[in-house]
Protein backbone atom coordinates (compact mmCIF):
# COMPACT_ATOMS: atom_id res chain seq x y z
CA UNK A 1 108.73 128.34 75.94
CA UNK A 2 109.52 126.03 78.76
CA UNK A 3 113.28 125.06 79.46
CA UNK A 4 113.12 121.72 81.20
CA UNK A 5 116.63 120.19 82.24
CA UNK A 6 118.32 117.87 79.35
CA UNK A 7 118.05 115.20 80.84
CA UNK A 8 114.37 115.05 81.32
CA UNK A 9 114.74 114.90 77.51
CA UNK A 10 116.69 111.41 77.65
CA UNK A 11 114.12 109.79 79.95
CA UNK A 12 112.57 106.44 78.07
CA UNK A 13 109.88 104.33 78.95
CA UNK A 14 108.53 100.62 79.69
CA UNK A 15 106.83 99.94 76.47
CA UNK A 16 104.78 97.34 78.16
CA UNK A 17 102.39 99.90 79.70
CA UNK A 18 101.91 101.73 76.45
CA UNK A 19 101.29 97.86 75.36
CA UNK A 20 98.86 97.47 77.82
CA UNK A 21 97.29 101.13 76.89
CA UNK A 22 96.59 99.66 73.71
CA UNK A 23 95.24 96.44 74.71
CA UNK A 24 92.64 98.20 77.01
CA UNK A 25 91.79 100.01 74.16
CA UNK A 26 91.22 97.87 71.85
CA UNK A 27 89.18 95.11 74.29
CA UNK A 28 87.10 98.33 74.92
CA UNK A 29 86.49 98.28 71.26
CA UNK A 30 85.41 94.80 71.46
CA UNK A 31 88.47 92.35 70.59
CA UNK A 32 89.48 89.70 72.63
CA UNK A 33 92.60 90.76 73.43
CA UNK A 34 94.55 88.24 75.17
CA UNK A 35 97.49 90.10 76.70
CA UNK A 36 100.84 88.16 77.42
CA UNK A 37 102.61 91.34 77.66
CA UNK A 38 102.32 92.65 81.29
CA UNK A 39 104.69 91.55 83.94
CA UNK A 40 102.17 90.74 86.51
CA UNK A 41 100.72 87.89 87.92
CA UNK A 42 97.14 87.14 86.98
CA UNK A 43 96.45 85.77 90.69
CA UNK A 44 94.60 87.71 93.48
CA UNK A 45 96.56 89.19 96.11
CA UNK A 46 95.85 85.90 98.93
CA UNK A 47 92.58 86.79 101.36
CA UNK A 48 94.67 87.28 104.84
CA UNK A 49 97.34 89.78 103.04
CA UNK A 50 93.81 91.90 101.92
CA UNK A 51 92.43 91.00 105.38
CA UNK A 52 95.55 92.70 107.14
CA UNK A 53 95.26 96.00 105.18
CA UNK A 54 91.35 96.65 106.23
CA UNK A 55 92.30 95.32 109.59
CA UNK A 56 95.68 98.09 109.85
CA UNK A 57 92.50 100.99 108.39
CA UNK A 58 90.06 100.19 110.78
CA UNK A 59 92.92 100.45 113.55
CA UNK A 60 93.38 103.84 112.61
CA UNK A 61 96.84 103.66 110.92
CA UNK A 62 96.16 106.17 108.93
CA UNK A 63 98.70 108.60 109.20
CA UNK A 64 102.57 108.92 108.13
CA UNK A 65 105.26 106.42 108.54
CA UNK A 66 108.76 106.93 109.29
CA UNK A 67 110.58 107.35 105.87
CA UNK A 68 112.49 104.05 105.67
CA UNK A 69 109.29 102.49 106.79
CA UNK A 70 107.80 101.23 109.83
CA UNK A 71 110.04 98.80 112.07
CA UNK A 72 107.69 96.13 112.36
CA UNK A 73 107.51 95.94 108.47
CA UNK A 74 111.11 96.12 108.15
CA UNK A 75 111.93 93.31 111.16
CA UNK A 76 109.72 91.48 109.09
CA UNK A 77 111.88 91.25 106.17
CA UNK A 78 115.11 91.09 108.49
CA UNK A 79 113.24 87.44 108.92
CA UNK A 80 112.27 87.12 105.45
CA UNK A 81 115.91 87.49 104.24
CA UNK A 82 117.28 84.97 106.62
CA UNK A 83 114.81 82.59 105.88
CA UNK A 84 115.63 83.03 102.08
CA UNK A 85 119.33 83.60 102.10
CA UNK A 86 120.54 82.52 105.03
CA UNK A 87 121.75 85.72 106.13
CA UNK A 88 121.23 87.93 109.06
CA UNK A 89 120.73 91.56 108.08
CA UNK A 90 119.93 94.46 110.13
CA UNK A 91 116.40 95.94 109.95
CA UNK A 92 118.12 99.50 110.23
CA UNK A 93 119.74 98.27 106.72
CA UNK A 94 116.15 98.30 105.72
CA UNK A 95 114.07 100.45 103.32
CA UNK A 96 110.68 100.36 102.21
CA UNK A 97 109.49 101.75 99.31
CA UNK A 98 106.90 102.42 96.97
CA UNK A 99 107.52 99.34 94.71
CA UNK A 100 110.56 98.09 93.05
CA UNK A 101 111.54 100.81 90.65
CA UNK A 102 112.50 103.36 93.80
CA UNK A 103 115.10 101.58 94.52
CA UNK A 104 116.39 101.47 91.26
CA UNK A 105 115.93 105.35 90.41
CA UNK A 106 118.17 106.17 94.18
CA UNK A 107 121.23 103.60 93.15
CA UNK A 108 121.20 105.43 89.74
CA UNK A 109 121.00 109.01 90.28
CA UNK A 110 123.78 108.18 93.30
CA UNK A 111 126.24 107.19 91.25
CA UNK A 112 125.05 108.55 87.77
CA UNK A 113 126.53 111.83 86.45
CA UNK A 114 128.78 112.87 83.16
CA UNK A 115 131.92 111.28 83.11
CA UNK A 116 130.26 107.99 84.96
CA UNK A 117 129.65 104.46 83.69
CA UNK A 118 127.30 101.99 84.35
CA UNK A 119 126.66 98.70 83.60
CA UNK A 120 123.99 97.24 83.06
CA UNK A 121 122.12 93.70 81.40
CA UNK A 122 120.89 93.82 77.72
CA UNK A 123 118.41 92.34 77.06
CA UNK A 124 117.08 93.70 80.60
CA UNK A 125 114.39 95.80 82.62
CA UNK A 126 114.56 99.11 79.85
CA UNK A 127 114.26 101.41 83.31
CA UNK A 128 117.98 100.52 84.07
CA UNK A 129 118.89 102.16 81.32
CA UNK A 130 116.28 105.11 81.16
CA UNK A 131 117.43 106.51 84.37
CA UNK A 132 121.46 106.17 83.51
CA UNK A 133 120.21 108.18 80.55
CA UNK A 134 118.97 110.55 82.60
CA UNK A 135 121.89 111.25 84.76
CA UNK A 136 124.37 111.88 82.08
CA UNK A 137 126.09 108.75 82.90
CA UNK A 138 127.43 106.48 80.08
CA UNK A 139 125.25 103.22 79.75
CA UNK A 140 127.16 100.13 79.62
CA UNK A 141 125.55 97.19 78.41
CA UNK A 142 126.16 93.88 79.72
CA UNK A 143 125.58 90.87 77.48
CA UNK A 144 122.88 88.24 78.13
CA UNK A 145 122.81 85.91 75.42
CA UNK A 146 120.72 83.14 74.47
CA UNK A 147 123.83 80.96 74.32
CA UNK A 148 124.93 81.45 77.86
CA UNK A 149 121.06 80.38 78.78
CA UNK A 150 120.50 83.83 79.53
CA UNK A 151 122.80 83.78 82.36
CA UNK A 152 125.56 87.02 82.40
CA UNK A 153 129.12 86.00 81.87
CA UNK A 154 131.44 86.82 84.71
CA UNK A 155 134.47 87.03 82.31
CA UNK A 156 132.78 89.58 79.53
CA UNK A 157 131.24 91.44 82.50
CA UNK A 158 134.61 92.15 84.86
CA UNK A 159 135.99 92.78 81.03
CA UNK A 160 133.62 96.12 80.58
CA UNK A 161 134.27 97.41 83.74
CA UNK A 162 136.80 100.34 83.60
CA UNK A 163 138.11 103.28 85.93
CA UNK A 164 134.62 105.56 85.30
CA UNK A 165 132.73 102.36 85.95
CA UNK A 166 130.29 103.82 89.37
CA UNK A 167 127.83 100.95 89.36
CA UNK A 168 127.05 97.75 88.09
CA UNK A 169 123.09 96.24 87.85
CA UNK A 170 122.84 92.91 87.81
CA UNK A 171 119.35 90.93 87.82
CA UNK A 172 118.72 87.04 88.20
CA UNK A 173 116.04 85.20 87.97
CA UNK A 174 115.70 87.95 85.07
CA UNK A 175 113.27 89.68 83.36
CA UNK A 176 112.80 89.69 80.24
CA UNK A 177 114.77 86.67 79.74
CA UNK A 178 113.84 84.08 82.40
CA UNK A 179 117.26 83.52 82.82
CA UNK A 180 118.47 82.57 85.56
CA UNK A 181 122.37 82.82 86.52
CA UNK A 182 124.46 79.94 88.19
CA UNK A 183 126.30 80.13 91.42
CA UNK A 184 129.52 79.18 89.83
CA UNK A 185 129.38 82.38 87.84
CA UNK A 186 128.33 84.50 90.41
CA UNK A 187 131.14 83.21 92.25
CA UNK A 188 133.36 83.56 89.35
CA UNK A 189 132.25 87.49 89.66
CA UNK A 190 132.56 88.17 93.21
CA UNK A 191 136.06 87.12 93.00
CA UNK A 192 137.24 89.53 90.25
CA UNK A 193 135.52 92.42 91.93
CA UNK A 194 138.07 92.12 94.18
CA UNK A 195 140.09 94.07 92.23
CA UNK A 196 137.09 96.81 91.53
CA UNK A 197 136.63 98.18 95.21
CA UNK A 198 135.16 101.03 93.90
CA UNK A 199 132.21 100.21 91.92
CA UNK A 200 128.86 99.67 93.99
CA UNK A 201 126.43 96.52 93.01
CA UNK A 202 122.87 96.90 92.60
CA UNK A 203 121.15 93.20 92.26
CA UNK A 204 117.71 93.22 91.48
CA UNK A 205 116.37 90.07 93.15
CA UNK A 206 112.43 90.97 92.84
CA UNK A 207 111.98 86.99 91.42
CA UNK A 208 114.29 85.77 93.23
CA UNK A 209 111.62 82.53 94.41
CA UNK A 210 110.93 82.27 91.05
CA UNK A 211 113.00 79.37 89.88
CA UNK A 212 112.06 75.93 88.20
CA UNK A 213 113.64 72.79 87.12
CA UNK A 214 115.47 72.37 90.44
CA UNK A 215 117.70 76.28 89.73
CA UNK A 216 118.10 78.09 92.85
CA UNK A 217 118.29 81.45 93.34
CA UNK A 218 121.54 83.05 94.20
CA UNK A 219 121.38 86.02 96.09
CA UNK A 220 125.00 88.48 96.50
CA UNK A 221 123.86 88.92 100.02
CA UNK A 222 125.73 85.37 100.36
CA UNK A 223 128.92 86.62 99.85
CA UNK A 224 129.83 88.88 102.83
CA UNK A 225 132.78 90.49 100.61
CA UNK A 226 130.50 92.63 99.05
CA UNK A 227 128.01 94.09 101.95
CA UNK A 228 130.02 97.61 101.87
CA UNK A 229 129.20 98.41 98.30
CA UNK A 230 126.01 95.95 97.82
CA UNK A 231 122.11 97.34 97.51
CA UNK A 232 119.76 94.31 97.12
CA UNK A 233 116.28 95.05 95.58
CA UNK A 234 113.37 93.22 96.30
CA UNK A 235 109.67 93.73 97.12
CA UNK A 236 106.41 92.59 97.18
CA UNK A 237 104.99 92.70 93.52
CA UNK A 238 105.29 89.19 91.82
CA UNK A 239 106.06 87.19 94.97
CA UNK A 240 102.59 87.77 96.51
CA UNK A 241 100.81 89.56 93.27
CA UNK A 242 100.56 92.92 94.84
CA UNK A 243 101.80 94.80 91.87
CA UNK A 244 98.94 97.55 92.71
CA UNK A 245 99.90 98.08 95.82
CA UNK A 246 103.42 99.36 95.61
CA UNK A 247 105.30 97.84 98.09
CA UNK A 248 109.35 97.49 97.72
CA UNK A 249 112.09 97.13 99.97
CA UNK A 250 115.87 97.35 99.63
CA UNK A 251 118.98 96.43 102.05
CA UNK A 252 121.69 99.18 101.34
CA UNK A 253 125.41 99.38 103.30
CA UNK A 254 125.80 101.79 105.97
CA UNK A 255 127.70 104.53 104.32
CA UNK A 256 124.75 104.80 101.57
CA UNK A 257 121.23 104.44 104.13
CA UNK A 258 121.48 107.62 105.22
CA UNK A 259 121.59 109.06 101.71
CA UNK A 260 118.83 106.90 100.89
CA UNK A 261 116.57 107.98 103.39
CA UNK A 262 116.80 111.77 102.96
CA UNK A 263 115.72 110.80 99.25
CA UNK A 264 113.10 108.84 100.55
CA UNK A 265 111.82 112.28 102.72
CA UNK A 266 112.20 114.42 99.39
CA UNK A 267 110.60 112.30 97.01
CA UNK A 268 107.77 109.87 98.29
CA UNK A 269 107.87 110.90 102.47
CA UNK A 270 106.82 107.42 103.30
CA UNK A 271 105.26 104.25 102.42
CA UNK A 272 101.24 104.19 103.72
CA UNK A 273 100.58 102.55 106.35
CA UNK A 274 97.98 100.00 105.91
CA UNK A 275 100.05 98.31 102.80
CA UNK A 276 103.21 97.88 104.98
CA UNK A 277 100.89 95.82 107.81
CA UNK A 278 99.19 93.81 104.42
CA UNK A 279 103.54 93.27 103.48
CA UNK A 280 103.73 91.84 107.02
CA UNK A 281 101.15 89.17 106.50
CA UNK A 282 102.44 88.12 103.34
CA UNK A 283 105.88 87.74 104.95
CA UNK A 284 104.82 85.98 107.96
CA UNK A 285 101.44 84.32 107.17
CA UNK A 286 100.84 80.90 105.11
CA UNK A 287 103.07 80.49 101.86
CA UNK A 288 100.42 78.16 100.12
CA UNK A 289 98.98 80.19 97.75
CA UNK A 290 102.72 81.09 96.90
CA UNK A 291 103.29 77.45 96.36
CA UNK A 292 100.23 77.31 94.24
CA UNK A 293 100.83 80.56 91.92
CA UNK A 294 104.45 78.82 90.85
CA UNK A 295 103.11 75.60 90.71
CA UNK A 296 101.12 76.98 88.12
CA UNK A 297 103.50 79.19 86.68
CA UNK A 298 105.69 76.03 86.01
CA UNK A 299 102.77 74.38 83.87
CA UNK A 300 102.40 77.31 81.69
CA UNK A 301 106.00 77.48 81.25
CA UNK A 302 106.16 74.29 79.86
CA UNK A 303 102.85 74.61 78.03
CA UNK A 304 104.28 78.17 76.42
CA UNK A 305 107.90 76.65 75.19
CA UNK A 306 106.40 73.26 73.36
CA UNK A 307 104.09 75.78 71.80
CA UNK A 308 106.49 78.71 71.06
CA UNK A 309 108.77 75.69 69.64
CA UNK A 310 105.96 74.23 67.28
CA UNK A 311 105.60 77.56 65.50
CA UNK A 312 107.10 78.34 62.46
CA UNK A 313 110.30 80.21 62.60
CA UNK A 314 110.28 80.16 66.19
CA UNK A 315 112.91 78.72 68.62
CA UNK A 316 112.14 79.08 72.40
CA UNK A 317 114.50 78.04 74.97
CA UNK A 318 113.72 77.01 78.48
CA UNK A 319 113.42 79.72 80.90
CA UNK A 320 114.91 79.06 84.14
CA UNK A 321 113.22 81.70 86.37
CA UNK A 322 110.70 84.54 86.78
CA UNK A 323 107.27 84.59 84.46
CA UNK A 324 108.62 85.23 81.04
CA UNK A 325 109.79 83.30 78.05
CA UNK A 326 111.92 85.15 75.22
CA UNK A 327 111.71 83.30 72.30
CA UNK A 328 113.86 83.52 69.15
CA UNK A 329 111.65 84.88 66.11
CA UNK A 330 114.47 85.63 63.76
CA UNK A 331 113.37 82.54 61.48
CA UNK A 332 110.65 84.01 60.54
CA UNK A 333 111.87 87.09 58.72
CA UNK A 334 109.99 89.61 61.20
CA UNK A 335 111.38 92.18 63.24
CA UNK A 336 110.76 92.01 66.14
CA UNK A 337 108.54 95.15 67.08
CA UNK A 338 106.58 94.94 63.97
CA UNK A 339 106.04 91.31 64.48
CA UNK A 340 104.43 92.52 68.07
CA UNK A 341 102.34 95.31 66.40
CA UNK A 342 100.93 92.98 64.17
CA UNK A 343 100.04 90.24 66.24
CA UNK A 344 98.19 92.52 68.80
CA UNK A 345 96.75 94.64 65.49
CA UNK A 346 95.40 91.53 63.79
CA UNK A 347 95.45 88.28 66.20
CA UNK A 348 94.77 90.36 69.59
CA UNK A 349 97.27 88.77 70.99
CA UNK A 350 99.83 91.39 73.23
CA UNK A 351 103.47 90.66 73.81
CA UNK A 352 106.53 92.66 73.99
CA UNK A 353 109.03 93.28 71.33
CA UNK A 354 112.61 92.34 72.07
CA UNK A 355 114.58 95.88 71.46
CA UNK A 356 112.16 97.85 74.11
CA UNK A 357 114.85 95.78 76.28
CA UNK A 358 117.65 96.71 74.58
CA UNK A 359 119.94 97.44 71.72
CA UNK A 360 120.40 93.29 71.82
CA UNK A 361 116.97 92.48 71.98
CA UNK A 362 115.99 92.33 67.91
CA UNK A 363 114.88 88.87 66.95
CA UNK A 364 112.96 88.23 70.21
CA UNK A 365 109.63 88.91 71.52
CA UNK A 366 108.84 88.73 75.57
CA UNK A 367 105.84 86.60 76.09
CA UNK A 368 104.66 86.66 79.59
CA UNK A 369 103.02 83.20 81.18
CA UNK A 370 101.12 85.26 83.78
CA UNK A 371 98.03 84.41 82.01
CA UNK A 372 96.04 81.61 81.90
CA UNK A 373 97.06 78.15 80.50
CA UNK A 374 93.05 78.43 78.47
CA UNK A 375 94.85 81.47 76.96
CA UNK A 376 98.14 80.68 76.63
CA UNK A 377 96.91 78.25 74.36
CA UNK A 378 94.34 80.31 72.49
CA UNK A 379 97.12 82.72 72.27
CA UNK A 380 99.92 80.14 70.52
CA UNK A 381 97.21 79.14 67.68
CA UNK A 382 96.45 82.71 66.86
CA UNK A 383 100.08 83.55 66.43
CA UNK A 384 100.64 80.01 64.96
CA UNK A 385 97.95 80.66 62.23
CA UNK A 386 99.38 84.27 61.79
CA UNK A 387 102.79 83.32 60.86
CA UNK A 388 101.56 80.71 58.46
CA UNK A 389 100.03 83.07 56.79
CA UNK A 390 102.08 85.91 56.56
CA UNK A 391 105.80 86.74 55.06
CA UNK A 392 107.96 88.78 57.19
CA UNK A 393 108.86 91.87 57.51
């Protein structure tokens, strides 16, 4: 027999690629499976971004990178960031990696061990909490409730901070929520973290121009107070729709790059080439199909909450940010995974169910928008006629 390390036994999973497993199966078998499950956007990557990769290949860039990336890809986000945030960062602050979750595996296994805390949202990305699993750190869940509008509360999360607490995860515009957090509470934050010099941040900003209904993104790069202890993650995934071609980056303080980019020469060497001259066009070429993916990511959002709100048993309130709404199902006597089973079972309709987020997640389902508004519709009858027609459970 095999003796793995324990805590390769404490490793979970994101549920919504064993949705999507299903979903391909069962369109294979011939259902029209209309899948509101996956957190990608349903829009090509824009012609010049695919134009630069083939362009960077027939070049001849071929070969390695240097581990943190290549400067020009790097100086390109230095601009991206100050365009963004307002803030003037360092390219040698700079990593690229191989999408979004990189970034948050390093932070974790950094500051994850037995004995350790770490905090992080519930309802939120189930990865956080897979890899602090696997450390033999002590997960710490943060509150987001549907009260607060999905936002984290400064107050209860300074409260669950104590003297093991290592790191603390924060994400807004947020998945699987939508939520979106103010300034004022961010604010409200920064200032009693003061008094926690210890613990290191990690804010996952991947949506972070993902906002409607006039919200702006606040980003903890703003507040200069916490550059020493602050890793920002963000990347190229929903922003641009290049979820296939894995392309991340992260700013981390000085004391911490170094660490970060011998893990980057253990684990993944370097980013190829021709993807980090394709992350340099998006950057620095024409926003407009940008502009157009939210445009229409803003009429689906209000197409999906009047619908999610006409159905019975269902409340839905108004996400602020990202591509995902997180209704309330509770009313109509389902929990919440079985109530996703069945729909993709029976309607063929594919959505998340709220606890593969967390331990606070019963009595919601994730429904992504990234789909279009002809389905999104399609979609809300099937489940409309569904729960008309069947009890809970």
């Amino acid at each position: 027999m095999l003796h793995t390390i324990s805590g390769f036994d404490r490793i979970g999973e994101e549920n919504a690629f064993a949705v999507l497993a299903r979903a391909t199966a069962l369109n294979a078998a011939g259902k029209d499976i209309i899948n509101l499950g996956i957190g990608q956007p349903d829009f090509r990557t824009p012609d010049h971004i695919v134009e630069a990769a083939i362009k960077a290949l027939r070049d001849g860039h071929h070969g390695y990178t240097p581990a943190t990336g290549l400067l020009a890809t790097r100086e390109a986000v230095a601009r991206r960031t100050l365009t963004t945030t307002g803030v003037e960062v360092s390219p040698e602050s700079i990593v690229i990696l191989p999408g979004g979750k990189p970034t948050m595996y390093a932070a974790i296994v950094m500051f994850g061990e037995p004995g350790a805390e770490i905090l992080y949202p519930d309802p939120g990305f189930p990865i956080y909490r897979s890899m602090i699993e696997f450390t033999g750190a002590t997960p710490v869940p943060v509150p987001v409730r549907e009260e607060n509008g999905f936002a984290f509360s400064a107050d209860e999360t300074l409260s669950l901070i104590t003297e093991k607490t290592r790191l603390l995860i924060l994400n807004s515009p947020a998945n699987p929520t939508g939520g979106v957090t103010p300034r004022a509470e961010i604010e409200k934050l920064v200032k009693g973290l003061a008094d926690h010099p210890d613990v290191a941040i990690l804010s996952d900003e991947i949506y972070d121009v993902m906002t409607y209904d006039g919200e702006e993104h606040c980003s903890l790069l703003t507040f200069p107070e916490l550059r020493d202890r602050l890793i920002v993650l963000n990347g190229w995934s929903k922003t641009w729709a290049m979820t296939g071609w894995r392309m991340g980056w992260s700013l981390w303080p000085d004391q911490l790059y170094d660490k970060i980019r011998k893990l980057a020469v253990n684990c993944w060497s370097c980013v190829n080439a021709p993807s980090q001259f394709a992350g340099i066009a998006a950057i620095d070429g024409p926003q407009d199909d940008v502009a157009a993916m939210m445009a229409a990511f803003d009429r689906r959002r209000r197409v999906v909450v009047e619908g999610l709100n006409a159905l019975p048993g269902v409340t839905c309130a108004t996400p602020k940010g990202a591509f995902y709404a997180f209704p309330n199902i509770s009313g109509t006597g389902w929990k919440a995974k079985k109530l996703a089973s069945a729909l993709l079972e029976e309607t063929s309709v594919a959505l998340i169910g709220g606890p593969d987020f967390g331990i606070l997640g019963e009595g919601y389902v994730r429904l992504s928008y990234a789909n279009s508004e002809e389905n999104i519709r399609k979609a809300l009858a099937r489940m409309d006629g569904f729960l008309r027609s069947n009890t809970g459970s």
